[in-house]
C-alpha atoms as a PDB file:
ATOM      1  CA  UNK A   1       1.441   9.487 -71.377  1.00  0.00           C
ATOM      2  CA  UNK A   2       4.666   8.075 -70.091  1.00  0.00           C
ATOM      3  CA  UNK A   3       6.615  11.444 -70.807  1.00  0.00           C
ATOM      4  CA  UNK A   4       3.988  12.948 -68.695  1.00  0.00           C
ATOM      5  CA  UNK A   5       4.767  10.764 -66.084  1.00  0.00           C
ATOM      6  CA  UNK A   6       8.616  11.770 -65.731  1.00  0.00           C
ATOM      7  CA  UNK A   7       7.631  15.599 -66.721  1.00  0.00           C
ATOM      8  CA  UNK A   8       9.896  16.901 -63.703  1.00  0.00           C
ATOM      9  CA  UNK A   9      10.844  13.728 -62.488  1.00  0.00           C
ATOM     10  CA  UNK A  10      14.565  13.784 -62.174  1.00  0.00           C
ATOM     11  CA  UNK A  11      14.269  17.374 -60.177  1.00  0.00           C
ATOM     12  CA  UNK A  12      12.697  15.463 -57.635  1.00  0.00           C
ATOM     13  CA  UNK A  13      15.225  13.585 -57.057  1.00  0.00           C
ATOM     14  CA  UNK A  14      17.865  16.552 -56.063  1.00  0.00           C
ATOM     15  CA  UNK A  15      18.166  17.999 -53.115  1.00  0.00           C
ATOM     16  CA  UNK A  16      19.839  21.321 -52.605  1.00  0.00           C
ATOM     17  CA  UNK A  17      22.899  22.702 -50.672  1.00  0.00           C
ATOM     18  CA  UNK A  18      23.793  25.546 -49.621  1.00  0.00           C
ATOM     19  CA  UNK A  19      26.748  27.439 -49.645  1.00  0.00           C
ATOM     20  CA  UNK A  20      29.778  26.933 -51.950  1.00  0.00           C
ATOM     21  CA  UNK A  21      33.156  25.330 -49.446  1.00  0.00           C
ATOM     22  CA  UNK A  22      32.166  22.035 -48.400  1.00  0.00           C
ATOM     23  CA  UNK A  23      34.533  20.563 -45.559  1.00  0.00           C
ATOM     24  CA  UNK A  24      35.084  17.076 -46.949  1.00  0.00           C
ATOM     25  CA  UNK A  25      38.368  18.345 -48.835  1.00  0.00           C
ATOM     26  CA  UNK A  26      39.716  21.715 -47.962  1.00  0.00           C
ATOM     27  CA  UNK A  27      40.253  24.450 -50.782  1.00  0.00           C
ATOM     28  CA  UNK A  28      37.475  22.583 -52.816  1.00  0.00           C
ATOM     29  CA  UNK A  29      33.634  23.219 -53.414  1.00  0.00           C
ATOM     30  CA  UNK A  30      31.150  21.304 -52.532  1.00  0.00           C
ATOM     31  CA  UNK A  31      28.822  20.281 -54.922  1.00  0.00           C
ATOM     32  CA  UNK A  32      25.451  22.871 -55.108  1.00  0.00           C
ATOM     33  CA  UNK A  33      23.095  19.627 -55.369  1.00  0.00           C
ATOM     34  CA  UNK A  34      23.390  16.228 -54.520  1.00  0.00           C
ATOM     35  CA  UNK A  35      20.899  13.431 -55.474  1.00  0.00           C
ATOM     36  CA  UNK A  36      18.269  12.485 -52.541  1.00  0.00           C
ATOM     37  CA  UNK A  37      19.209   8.643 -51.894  1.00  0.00           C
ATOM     38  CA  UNK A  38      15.727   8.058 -49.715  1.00  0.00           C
ATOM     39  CA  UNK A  39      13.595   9.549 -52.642  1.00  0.00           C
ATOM     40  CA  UNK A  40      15.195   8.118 -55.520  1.00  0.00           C
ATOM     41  CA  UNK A  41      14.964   5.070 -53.546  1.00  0.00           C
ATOM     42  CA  UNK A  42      11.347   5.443 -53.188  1.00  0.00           C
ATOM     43  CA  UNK A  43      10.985   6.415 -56.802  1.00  0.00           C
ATOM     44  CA  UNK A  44      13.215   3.491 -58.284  1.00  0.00           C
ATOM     45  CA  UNK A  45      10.771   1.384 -56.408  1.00  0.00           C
ATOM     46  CA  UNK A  46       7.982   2.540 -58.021  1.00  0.00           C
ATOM     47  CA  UNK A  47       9.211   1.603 -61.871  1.00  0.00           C
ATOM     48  CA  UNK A  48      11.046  -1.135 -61.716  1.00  0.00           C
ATOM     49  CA  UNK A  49       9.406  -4.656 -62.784  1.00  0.00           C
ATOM     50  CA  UNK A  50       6.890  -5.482 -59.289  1.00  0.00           C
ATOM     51  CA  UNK A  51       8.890  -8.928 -58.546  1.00  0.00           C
ATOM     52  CA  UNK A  52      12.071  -7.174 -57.692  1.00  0.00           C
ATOM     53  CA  UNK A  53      12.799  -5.072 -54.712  1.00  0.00           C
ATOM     54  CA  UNK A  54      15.366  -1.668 -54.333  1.00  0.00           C
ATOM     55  CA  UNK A  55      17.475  -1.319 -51.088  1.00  0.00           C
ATOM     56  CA  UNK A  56      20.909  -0.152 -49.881  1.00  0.00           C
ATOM     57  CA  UNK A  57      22.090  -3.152 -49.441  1.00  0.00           C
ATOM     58  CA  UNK A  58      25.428  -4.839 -50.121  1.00  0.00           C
ATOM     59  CA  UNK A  59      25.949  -7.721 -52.726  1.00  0.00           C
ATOM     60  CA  UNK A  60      27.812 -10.839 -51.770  1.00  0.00           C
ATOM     61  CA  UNK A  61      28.535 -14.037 -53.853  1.00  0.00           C
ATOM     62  CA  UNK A  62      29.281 -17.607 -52.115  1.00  0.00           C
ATOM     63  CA  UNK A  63      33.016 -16.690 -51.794  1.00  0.00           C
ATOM     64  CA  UNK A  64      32.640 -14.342 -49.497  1.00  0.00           C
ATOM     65  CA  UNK A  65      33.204 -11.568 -52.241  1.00  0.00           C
ATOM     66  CA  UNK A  66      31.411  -8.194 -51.659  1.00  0.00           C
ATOM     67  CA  UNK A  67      32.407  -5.096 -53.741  1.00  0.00           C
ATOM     68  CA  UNK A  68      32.566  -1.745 -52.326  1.00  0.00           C
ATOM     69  CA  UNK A  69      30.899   1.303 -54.045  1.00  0.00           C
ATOM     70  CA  UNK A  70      27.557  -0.095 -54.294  1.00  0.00           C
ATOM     71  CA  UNK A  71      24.806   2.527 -53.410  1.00  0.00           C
ATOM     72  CA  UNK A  72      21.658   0.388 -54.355  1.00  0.00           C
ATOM     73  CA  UNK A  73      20.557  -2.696 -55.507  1.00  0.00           C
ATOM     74  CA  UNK A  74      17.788  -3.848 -57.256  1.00  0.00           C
ATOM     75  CA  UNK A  75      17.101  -7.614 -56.237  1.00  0.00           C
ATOM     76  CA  UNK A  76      14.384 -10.699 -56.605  1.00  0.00           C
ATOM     77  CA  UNK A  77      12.850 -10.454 -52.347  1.00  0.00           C
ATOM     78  CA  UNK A  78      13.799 -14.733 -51.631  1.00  0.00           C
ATOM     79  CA  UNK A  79      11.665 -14.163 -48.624  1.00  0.00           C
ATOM     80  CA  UNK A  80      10.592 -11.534 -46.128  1.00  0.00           C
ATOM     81  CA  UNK A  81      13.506 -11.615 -44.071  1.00  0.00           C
ATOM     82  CA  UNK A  82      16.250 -12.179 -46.625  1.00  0.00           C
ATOM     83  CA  UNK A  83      18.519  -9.011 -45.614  1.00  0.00           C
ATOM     84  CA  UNK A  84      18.524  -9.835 -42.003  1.00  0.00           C
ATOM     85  CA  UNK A  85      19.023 -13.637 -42.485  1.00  0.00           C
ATOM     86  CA  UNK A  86      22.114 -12.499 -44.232  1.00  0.00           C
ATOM     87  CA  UNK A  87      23.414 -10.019 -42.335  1.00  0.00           C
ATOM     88  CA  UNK A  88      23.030  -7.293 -44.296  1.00  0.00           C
ATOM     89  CA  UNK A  89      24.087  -8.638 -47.561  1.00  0.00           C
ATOM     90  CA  UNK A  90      21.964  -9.764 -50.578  1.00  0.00           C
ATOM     91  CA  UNK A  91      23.286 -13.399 -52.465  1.00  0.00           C
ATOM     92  CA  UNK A  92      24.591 -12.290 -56.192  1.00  0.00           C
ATOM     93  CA  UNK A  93      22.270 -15.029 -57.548  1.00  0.00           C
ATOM     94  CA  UNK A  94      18.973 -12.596 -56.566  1.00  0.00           C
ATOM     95  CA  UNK A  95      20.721  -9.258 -57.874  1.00  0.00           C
ATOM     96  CA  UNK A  96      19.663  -8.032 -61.023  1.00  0.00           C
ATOM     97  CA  UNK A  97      21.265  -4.344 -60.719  1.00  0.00           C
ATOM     98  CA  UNK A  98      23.616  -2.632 -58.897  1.00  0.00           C
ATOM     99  CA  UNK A  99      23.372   1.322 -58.658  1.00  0.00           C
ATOM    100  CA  UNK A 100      26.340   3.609 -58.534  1.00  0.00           C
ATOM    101  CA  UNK A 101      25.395   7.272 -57.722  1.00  0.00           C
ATOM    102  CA  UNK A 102      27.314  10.516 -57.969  1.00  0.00           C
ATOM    103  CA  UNK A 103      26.711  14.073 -56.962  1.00  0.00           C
ATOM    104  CA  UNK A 104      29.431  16.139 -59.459  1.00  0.00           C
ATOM    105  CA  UNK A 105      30.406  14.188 -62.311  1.00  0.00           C
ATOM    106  CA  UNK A 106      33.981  15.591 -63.209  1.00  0.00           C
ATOM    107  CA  UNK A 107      37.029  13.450 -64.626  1.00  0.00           C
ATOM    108  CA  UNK A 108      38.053  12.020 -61.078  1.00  0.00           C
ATOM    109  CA  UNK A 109      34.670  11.129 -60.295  1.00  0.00           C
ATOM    110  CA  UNK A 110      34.056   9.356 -63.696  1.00  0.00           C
ATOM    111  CA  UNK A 111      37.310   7.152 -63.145  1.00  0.00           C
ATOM    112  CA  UNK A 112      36.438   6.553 -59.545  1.00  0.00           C
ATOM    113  CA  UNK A 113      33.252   5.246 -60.027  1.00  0.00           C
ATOM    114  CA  UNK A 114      34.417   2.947 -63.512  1.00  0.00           C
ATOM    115  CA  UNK A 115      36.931   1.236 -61.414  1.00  0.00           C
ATOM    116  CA  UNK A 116      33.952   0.951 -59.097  1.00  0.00           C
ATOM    117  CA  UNK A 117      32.202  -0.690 -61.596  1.00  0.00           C
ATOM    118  CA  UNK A 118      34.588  -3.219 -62.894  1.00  0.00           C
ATOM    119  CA  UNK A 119      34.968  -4.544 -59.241  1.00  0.00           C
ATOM    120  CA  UNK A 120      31.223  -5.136 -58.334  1.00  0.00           C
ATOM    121  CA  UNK A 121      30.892  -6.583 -62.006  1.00  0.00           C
ATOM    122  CA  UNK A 122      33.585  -9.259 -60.808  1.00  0.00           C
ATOM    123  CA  UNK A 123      31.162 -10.556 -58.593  1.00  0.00           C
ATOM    124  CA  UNK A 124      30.580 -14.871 -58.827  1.00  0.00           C
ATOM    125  CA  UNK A 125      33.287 -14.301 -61.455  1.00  0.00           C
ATOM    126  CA  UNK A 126      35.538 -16.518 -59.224  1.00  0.00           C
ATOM    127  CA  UNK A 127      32.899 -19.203 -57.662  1.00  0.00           C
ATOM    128  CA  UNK A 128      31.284 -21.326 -60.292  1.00  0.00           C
ATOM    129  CA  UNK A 129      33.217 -24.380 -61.329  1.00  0.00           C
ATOM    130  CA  UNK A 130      34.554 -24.571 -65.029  1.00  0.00           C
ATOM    131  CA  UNK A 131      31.481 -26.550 -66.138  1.00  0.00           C
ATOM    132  CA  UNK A 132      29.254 -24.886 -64.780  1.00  0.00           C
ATOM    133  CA  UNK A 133      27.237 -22.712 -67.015  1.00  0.00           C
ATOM    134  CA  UNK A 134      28.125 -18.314 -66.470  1.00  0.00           C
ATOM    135  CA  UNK A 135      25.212 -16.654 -64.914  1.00  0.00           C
ATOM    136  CA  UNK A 136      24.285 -13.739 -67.311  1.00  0.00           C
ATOM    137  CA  UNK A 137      26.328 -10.705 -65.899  1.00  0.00           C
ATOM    138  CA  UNK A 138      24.869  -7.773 -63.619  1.00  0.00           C
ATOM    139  CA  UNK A 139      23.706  -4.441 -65.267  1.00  0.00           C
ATOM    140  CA  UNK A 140      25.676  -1.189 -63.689  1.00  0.00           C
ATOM    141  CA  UNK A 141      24.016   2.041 -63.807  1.00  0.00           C
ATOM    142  CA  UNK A 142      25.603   5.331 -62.626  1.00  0.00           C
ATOM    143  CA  UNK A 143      23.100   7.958 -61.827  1.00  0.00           C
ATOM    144  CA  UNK A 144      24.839  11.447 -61.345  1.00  0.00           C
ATOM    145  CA  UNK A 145      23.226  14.480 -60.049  1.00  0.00           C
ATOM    146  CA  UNK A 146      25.198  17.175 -62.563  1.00  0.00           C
ATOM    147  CA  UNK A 147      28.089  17.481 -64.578  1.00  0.00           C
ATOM    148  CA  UNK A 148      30.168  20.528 -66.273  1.00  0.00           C
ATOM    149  CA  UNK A 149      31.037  17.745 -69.113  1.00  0.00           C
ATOM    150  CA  UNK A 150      29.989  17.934 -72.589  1.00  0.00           C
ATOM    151  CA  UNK A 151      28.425  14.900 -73.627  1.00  0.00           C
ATOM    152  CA  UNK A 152      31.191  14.261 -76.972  1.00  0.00           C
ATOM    153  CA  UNK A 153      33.830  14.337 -73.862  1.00  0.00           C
ATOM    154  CA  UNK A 154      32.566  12.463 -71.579  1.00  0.00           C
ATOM    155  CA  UNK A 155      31.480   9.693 -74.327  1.00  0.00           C
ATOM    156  CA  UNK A 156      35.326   9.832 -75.213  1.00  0.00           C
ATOM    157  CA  UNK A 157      36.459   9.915 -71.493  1.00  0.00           C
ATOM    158  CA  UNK A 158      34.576   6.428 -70.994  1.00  0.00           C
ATOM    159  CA  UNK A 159      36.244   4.933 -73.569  1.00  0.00           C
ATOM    160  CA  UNK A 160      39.791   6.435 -72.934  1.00  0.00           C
ATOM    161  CA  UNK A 161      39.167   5.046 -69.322  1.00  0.00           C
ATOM    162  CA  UNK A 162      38.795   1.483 -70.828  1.00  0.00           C
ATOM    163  CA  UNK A 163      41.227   1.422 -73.127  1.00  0.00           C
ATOM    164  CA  UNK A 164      43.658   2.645 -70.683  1.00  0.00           C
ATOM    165  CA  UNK A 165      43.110   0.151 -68.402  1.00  0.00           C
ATOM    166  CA  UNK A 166      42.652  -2.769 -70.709  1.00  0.00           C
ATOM    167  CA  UNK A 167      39.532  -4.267 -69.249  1.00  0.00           C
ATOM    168  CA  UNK A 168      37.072  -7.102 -70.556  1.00  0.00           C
ATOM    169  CA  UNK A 169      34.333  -5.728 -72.145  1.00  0.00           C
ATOM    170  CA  UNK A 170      31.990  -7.617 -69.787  1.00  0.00           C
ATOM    171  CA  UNK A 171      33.415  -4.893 -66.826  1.00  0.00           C
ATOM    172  CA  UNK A 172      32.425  -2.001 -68.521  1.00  0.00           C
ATOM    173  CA  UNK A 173      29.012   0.075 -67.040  1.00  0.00           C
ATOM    174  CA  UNK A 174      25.674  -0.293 -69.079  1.00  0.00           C
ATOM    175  CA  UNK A 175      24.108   2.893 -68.292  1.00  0.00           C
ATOM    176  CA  UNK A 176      25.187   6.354 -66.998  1.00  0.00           C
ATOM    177  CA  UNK A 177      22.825   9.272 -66.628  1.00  0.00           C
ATOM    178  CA  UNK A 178      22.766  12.933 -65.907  1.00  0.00           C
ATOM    179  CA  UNK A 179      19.969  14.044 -64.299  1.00  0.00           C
ATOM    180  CA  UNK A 180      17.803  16.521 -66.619  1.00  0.00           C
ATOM    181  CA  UNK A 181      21.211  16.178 -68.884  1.00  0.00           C
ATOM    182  CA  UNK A 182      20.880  12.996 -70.414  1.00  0.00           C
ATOM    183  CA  UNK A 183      22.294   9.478 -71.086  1.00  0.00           C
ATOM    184  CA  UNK A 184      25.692   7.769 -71.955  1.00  0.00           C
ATOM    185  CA  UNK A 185      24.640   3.684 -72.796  1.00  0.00           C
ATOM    186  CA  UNK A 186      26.645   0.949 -73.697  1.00  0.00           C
ATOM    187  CA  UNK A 187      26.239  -0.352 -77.616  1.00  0.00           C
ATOM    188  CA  UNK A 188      26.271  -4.059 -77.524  1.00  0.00           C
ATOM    189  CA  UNK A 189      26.751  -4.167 -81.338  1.00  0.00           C
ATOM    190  CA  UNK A 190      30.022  -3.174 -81.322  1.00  0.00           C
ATOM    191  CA  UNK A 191      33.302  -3.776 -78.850  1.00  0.00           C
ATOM    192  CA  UNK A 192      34.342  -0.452 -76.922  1.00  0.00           C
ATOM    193  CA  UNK A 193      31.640   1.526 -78.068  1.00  0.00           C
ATOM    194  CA  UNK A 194      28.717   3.440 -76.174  1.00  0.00           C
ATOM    195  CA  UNK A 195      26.168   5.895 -77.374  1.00  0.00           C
ATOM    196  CA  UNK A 196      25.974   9.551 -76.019  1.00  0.00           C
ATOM    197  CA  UNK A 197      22.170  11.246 -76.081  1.00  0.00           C
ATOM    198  CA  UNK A 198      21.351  14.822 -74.819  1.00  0.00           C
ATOM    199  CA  UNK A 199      17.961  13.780 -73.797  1.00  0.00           C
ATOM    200  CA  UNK A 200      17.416  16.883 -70.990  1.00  0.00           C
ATOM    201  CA  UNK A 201      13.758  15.955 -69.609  1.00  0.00           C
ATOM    202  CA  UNK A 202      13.163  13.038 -71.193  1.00  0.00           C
ATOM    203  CA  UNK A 203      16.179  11.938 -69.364  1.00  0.00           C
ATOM    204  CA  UNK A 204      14.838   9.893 -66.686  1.00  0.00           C
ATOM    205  CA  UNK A 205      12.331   8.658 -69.430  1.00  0.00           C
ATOM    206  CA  UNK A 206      14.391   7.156 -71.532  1.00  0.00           C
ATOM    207  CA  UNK A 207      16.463   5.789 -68.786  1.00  0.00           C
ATOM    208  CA  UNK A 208      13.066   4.418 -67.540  1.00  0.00           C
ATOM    209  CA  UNK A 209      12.540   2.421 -70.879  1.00  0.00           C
ATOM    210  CA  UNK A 210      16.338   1.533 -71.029  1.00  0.00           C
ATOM    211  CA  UNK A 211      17.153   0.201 -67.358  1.00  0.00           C
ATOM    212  CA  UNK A 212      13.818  -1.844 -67.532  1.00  0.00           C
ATOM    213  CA  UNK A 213      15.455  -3.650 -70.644  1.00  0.00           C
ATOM    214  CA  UNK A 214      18.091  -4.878 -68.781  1.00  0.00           C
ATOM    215  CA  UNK A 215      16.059  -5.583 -65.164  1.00  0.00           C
ATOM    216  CA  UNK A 216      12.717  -7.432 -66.730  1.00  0.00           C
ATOM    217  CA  UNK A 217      14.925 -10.680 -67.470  1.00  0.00           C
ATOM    218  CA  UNK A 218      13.223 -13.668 -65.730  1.00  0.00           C
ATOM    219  CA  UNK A 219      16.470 -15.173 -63.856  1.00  0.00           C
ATOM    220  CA  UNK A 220      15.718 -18.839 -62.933  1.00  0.00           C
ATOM    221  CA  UNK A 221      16.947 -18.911 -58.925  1.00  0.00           C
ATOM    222  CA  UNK A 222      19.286 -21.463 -58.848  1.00  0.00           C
ATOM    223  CA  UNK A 223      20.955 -20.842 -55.172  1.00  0.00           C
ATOM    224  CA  UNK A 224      22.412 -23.085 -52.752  1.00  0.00           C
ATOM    225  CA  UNK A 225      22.060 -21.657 -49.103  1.00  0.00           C
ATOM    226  CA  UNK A 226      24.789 -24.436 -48.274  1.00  0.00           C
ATOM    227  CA  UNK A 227      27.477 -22.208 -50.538  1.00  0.00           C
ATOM    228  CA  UNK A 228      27.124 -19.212 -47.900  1.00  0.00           C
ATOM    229  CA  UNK A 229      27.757 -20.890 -44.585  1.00  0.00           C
ATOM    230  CA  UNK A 230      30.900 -20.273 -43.517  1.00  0.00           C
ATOM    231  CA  UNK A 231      30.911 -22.487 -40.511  1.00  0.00           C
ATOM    232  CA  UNK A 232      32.832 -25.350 -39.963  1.00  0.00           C
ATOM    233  CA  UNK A 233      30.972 -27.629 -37.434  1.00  0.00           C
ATOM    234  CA  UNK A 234      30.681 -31.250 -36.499  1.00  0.00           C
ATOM    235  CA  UNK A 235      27.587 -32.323 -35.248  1.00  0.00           C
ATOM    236  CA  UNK A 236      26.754 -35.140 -33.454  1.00  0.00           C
ATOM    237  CA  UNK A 237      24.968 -38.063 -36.005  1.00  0.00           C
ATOM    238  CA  UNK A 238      23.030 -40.975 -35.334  1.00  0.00           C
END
């Protein structure tokens, strides 16, 4: 019943362009599809766990620190009027996923959006005091619209990335997927390692099943409004 469900599902989420010279960088193609932010939106919405919410908004922790690169993110609603009472930005301590999306998935691409990645991942990294206890870290998921890769190379391309660049294992992303392609996750079990599947329609599926793992974790809210006022006032005290 659930495969039935995402029968055609990630082809919903693509919408097509026409023509082959796109104008954003002369002398190269644009790409032929591009994924449809506003529907995958809406359909992100629809299965992820009902107390969190999906929006373009941008993360921010209590040092003022708000990564670029961020196309969605999937947080716990405070209240009604939590986006505007922040000006746009959404407190790290009610994010529970931050979505990365990418319309041609080629070597440049991958690298961009890893570095990407390892920045937003840095987020609170920097705030809490030494005793305090770490907040569990924020799941990354890339969603791409298409790809020319195989999935052995670009399996071996995430890892050459990381080794190249020395990172902490707690920077690297958790999920990638290619729509209608399939699914490139991070293995836990082992240091540097990450498991490629050619999953074609069960893609979105399986990344369904897989992204719900890491978003159906009960956080307990533990956030100071004091920590995001940046105003220095002295008022008047009887």
């Amino acid at each position: 019943m659930i495969a039935k469900y995402f029968k055609n599902f990630d082809k919903k989420l693509i919408k097509k362009k026409a023509g082959g010279k796109g104008p954003a960088k002369k002398g190269k193609a644009s790409p032929k599809a591009a994924i449809d932010v506003r529907v995958l939106k809406e359909s992100l919405s629809r299965i992820i766990p009902s107390n969190l919410t999906i929006d373009a908004v941008k993360p921010i922790d209590s040092a003022g620190f708000s990564p670029l690169g961020v196309d969605l993110v999937a947080f716990d609603r405070y209240c009604t009027d939590i986006i505007d009472l922040m000006g746009g930005y959404i407190p790290y301590e009610m994010v529970y996923g931050l979505y990365h999306l990418v319309n041609d998935l080629n070597k440049e691409s991958l690298n961009e959006v890893l570095t990407k990645i390892s920045t937003a991942k840095k987020l609170n990294r920097y705030t809490a005091a030494p005793e305090e206890e770490e907040m569990p870290h924020i799941p990354s998921f890339v969603i791409a619209a298409s790809t020319k890769y195989q999935f052995s190379g670009l399996k071996n391309d995430i890892i050459n990335y990381y080794l190249s660049k020395s990172l902490e294992y707690e920077y690297e992303m958790d999920i990638l997927v290619v729509l209608n392609r399939g699914i490139v996750v991070k293995n836990w079990r082992e240091k540097r390692s990450f498991i490629a599947l050619e999953t074609k329609d069960d893609t979105f599926m399986w990344f369904f099943i897989l992204m719900n793992e890491y978003l159906d974790l009960r956080k307990e809210r533990n956030i100071d409004f004091r920590n995001y006022v940046k105003k220095e006032v002295s008022y008047t005290e009887y």
